[in-house]
C-alpha atoms as a PDB file:
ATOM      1  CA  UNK A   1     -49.659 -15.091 -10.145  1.00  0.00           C
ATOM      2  CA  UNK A   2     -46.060 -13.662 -10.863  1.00  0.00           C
ATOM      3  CA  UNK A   3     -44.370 -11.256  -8.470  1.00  0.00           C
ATOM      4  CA  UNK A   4     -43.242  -8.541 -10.001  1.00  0.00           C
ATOM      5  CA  UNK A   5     -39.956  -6.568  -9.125  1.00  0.00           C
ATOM      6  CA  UNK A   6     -39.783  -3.541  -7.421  1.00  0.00           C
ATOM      7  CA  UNK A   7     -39.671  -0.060  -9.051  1.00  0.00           C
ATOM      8  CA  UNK A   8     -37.586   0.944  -6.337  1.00  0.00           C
ATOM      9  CA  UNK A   9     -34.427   0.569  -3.764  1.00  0.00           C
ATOM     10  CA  UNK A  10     -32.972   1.368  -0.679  1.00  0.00           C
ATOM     11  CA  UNK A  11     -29.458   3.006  -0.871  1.00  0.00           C
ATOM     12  CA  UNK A  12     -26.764   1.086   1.538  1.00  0.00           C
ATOM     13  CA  UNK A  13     -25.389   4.486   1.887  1.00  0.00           C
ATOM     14  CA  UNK A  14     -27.657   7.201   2.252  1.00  0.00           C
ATOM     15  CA  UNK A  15     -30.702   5.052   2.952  1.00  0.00           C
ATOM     16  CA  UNK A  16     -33.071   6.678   0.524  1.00  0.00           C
ATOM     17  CA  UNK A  17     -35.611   4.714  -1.518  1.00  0.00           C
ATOM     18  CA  UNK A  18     -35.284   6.120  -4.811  1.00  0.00           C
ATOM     19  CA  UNK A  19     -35.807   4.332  -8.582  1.00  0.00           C
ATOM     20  CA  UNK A  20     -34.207   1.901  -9.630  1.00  0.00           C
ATOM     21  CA  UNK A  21     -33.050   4.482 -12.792  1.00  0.00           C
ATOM     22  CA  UNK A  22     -31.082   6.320 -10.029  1.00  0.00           C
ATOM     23  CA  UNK A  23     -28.792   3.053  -9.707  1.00  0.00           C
ATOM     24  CA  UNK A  24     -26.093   1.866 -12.573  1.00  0.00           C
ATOM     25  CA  UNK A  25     -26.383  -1.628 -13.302  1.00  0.00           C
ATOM     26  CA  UNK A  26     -25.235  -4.681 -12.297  1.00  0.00           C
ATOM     27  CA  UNK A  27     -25.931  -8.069 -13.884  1.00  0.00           C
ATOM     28  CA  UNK A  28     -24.759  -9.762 -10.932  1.00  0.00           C
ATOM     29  CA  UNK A  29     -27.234  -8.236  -8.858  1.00  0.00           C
ATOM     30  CA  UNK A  30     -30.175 -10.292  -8.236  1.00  0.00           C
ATOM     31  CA  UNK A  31     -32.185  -6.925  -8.992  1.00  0.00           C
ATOM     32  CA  UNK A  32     -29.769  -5.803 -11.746  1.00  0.00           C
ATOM     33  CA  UNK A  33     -28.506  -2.912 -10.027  1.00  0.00           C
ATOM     34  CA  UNK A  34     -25.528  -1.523  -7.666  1.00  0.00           C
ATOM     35  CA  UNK A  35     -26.093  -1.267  -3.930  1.00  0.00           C
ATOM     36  CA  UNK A  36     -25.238   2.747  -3.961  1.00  0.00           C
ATOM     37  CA  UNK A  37     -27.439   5.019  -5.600  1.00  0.00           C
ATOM     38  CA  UNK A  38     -25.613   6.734  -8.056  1.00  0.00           C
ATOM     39  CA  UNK A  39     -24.453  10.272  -6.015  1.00  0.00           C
ATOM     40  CA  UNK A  40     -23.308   7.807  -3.284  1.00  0.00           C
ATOM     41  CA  UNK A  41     -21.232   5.803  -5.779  1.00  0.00           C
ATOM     42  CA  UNK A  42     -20.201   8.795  -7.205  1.00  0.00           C
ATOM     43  CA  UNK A  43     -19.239  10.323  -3.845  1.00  0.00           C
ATOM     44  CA  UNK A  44     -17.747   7.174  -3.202  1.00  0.00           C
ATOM     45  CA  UNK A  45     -15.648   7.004  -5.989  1.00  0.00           C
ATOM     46  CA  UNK A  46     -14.225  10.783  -5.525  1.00  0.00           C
ATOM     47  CA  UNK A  47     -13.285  10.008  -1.485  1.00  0.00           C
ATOM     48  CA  UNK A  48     -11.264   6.626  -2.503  1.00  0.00           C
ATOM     49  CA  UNK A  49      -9.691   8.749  -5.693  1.00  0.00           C
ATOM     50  CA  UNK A  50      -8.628  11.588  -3.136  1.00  0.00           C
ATOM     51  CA  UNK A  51      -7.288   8.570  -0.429  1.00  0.00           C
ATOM     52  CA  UNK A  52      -5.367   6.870  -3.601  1.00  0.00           C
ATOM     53  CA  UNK A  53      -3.685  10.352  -4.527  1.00  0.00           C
ATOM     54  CA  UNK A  54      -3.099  11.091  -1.076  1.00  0.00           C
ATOM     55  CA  UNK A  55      -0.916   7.708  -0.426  1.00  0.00           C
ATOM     56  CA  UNK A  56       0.790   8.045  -4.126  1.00  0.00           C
ATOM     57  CA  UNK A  57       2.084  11.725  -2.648  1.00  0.00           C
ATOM     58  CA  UNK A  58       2.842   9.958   0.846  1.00  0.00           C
ATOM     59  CA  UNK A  59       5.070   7.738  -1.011  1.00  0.00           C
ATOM     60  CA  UNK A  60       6.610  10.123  -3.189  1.00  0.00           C
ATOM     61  CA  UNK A  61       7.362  11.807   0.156  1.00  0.00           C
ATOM     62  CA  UNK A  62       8.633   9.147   1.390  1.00  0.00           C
ATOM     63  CA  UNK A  63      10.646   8.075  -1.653  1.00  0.00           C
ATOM     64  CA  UNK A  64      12.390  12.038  -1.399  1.00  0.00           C
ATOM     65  CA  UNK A  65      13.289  11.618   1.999  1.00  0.00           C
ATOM     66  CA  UNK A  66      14.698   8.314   1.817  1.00  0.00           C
ATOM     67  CA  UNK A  67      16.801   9.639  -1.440  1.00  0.00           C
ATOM     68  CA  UNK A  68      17.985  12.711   0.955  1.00  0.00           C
ATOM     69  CA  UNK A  69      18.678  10.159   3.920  1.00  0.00           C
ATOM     70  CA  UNK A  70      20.901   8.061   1.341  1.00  0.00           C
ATOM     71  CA  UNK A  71      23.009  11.211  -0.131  1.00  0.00           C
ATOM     72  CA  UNK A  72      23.199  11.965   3.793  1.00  0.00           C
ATOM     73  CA  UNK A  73      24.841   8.570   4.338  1.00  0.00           C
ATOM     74  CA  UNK A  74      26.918   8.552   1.142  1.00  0.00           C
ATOM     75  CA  UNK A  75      28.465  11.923   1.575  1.00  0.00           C
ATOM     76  CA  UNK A  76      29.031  10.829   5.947  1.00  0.00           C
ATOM     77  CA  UNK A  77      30.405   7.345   4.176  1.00  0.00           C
ATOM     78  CA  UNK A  78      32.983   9.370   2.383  1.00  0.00           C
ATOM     79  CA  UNK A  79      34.104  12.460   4.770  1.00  0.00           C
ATOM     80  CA  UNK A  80      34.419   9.065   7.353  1.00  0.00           C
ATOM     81  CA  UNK A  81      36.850   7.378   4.827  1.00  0.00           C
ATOM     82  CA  UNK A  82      38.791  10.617   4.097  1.00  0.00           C
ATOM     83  CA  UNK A  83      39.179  11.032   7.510  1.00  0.00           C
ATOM     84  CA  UNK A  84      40.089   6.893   7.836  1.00  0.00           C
ATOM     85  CA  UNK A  85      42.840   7.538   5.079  1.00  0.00           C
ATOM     86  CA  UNK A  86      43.895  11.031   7.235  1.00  0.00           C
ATOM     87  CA  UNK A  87      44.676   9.411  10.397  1.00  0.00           C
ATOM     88  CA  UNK A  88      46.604   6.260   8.140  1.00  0.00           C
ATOM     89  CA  UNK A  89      48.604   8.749   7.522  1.00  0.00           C
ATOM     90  CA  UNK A  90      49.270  10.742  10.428  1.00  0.00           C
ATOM     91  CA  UNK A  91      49.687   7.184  12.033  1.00  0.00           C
ATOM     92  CA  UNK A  92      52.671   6.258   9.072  1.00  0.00           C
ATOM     93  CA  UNK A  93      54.534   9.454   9.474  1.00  0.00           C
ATOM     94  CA  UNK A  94      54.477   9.100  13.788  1.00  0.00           C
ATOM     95  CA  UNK A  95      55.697   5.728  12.828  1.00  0.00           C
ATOM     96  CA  UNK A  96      58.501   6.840  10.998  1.00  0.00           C
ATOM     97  CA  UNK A  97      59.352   9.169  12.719  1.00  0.00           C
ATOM     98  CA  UNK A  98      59.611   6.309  16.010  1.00  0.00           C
ATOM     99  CA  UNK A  99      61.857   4.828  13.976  1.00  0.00           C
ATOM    100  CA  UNK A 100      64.013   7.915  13.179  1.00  0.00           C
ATOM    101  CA  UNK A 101      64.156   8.573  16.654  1.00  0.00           C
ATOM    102  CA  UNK A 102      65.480   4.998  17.983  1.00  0.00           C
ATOM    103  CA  UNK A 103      67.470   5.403  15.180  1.00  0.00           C
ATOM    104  CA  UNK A 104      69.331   8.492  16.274  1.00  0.00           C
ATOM    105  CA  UNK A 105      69.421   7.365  19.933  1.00  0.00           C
ATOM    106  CA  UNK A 106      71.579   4.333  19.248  1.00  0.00           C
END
């Protein structure tokens, strides 16, 4: 007496029992088909699409914000180095001028 396989299956995901014609294949399956019916894979496969376009536009937020931070920092870098090359040379001319000064008082 051989056992023969069933015409049927229980989705994982929805828990139906439908036909095994309402499942895609898979030879490594001991039955020969996927565990989700195919609406649920299908369903399945359009929620992980939306997550994976949702992250790729997270990063490409991220990735414009970071580029803003870093023009930020690169145009502060510079106004802090004209200002460092400013106050050299306030600090040369009071300097000279020190020196004009003992000068003229000796």
């Amino acid at each position: 007496m051989t056992m023969q396989a069933p015409a049927t299956k229980r989705c994982c995901r929805c828990k139906r029992v439908k036909p095994l014609g309402e499942y895609h294949t898979r030879r490594a399956a001991i039955d020969g088909v996927q565990t989700y019916c195919k609406p649920c894979a299908r369903e399945v496969a359009r929620l992980q699409r939306r997550k994976r376009s949702d992250l790729i536009l997270s990063a490409a937020r991220v990735g414009e914000a970071l580029a803003q931070f870093t023009a930020e920092a690169q145009r502060l870098t510079e106004s802090l180095r004209a200002m460092h090359r400013s106050a050299e040379r306030v600090h040369g001319e009071l300097v000279a001028a020190g020196k004009r000064a003992e000068e003229t008082c000796v």
